[in-house]
Protein backbone atom coordinates (compact mmCIF):
# COMPACT_ATOMS: atom_id res chain seq x y z
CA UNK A 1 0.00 0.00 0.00
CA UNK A 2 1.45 3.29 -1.17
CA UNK A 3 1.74 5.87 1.84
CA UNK A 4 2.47 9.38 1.34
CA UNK A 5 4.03 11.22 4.91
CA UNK A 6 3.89 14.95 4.42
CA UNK A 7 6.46 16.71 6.52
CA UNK A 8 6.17 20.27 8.10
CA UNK A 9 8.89 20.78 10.91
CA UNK A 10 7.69 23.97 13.17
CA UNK A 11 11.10 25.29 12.74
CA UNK A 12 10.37 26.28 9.32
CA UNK A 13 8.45 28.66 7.81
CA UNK A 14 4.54 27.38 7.91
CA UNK A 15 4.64 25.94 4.08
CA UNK A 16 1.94 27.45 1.65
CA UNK A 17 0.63 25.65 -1.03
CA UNK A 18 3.35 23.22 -0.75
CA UNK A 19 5.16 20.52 2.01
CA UNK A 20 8.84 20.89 2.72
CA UNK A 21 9.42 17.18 2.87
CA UNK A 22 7.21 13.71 1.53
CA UNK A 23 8.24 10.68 2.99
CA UNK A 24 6.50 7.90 0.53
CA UNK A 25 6.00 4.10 1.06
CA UNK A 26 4.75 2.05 -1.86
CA UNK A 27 5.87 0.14 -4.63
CA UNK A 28 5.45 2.38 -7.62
CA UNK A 29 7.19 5.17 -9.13
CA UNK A 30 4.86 7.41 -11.29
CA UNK A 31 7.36 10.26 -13.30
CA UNK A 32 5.78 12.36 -15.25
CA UNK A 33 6.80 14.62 -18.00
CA UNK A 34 6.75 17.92 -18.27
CA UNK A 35 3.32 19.15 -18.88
CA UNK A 36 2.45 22.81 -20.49
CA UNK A 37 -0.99 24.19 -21.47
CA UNK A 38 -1.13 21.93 -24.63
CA UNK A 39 -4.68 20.60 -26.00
CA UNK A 40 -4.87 17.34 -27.49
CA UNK A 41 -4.07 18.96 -30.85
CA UNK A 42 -0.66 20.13 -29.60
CA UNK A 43 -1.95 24.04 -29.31
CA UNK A 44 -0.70 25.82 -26.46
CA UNK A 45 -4.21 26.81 -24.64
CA UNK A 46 -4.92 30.11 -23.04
CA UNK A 47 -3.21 33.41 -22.61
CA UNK A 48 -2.87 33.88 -18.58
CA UNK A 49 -0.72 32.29 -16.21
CA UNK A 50 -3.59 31.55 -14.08
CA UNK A 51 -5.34 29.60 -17.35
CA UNK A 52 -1.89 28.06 -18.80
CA UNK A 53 -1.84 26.70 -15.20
CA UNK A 54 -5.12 25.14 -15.13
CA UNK A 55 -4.43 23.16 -18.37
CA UNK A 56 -0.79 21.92 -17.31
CA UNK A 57 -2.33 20.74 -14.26
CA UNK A 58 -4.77 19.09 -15.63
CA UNK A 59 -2.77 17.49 -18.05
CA UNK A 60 -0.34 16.08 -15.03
CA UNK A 61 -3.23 15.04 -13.70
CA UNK A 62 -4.64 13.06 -16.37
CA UNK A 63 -1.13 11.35 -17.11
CA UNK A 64 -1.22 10.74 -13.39
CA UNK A 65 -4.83 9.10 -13.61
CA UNK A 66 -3.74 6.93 -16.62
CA UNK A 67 -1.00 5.69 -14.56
CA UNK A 68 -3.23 4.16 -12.17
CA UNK A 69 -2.65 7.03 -9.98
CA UNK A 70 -4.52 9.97 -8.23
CA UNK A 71 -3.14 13.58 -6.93
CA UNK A 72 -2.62 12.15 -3.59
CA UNK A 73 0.05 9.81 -4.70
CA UNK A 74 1.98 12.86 -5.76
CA UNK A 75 5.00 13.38 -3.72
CA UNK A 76 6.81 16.36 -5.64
CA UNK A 77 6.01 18.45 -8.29
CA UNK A 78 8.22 20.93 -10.05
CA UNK A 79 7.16 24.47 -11.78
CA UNK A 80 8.81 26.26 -14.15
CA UNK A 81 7.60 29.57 -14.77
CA UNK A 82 8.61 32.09 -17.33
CA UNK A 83 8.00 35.15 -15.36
CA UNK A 84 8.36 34.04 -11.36
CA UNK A 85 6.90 37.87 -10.16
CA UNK A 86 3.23 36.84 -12.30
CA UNK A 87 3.79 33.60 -10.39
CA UNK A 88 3.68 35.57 -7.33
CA UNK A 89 1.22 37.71 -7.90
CA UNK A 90 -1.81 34.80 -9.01
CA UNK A 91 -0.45 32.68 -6.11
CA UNK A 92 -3.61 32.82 -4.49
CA UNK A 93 -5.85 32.12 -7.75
CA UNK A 94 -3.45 29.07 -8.81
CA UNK A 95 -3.86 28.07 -5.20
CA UNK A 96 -7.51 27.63 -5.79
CA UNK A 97 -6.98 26.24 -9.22
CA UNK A 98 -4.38 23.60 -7.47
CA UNK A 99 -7.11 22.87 -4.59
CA UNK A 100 -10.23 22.71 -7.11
CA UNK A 101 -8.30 19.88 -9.45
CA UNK A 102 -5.89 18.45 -6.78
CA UNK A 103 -7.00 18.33 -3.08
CA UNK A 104 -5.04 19.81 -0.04
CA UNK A 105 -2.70 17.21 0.37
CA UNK A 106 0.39 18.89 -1.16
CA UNK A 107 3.92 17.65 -2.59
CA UNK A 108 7.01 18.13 -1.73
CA UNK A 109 7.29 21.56 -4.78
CA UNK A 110 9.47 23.75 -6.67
CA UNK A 111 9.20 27.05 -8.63
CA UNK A 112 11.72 27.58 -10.92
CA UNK A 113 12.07 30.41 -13.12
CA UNK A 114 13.55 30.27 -17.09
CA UNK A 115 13.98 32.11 -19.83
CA UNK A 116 11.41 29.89 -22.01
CA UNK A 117 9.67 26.72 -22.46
CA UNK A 118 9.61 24.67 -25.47
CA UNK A 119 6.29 26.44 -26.92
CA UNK A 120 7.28 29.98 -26.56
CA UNK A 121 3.75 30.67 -25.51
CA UNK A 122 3.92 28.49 -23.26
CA UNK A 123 4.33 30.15 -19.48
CA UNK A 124 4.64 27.66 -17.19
CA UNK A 125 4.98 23.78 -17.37
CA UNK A 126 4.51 21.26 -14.30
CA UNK A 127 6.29 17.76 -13.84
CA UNK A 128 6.28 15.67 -11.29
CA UNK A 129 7.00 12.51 -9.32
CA UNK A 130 3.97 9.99 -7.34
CA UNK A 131 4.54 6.93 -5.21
CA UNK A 132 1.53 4.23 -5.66
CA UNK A 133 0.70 1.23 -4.34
């Protein structure tokens, strides 16, 4: 049985829409690609962060699900954003976006900002690791 331990020591700062360490048990590793804001069609989807967001997430998701997995099996995600301030700035609407598709148990997570993605409309692009049973 896959089992996901999300660490929070009080000695660091109280995580946001993240944990600062996963412990996992199971016998599965799930890694998933890079995901972007890409339709089935290959079109890069939307103009905001907040929208690019929704799609990569949901297109983690649903690689995720076809793996036999579901968000709580995630134990760290990485995103790469484009322009780290806008990140900032719709923190609290891609929180609700993350909570809406995901849940509130959170992975271990990253933001990391670059020049560019592969799809230079592309803004941001989420990857990611889950632990399953």
């Amino acid at each position: 049985m896959s089992s996901l331990h999300r660490v929070n020591p009080a000695e660091l700062s109280p995580p946001t829409g993240f944990s600062h360490a996963v412990t996992a048990t199971g016998s599965r590793l799930v890694f998933l690609a890079g995901q972007t804001a890409l339709d089935g069609e290959g079109k890069v989807t939307g103009s905001t962060l907040p929208e690019q967001f929704e799609r990569a997430l949901t297109n983690l998701l649903t690689a995720l699900r076809h793996a036999g997995g579901t968000p709580a099996d995630l134990a760290r995600v990485t995103v790469y954003a484009t322009d780290v301030a806008d990140y900032r700035a719709c923190a609290p609407e891609l929180g609700r976006i993350w909570k809406r598709l995901a849940g509130r148990d959170y992975p271990a997570m990253a933001v990391v900002g670059i020049v560019r993605l592969w799809d230079e409309e592309a803004l941001v692009e989420l990857d990611g690791t889950a632990v399953l049973a």
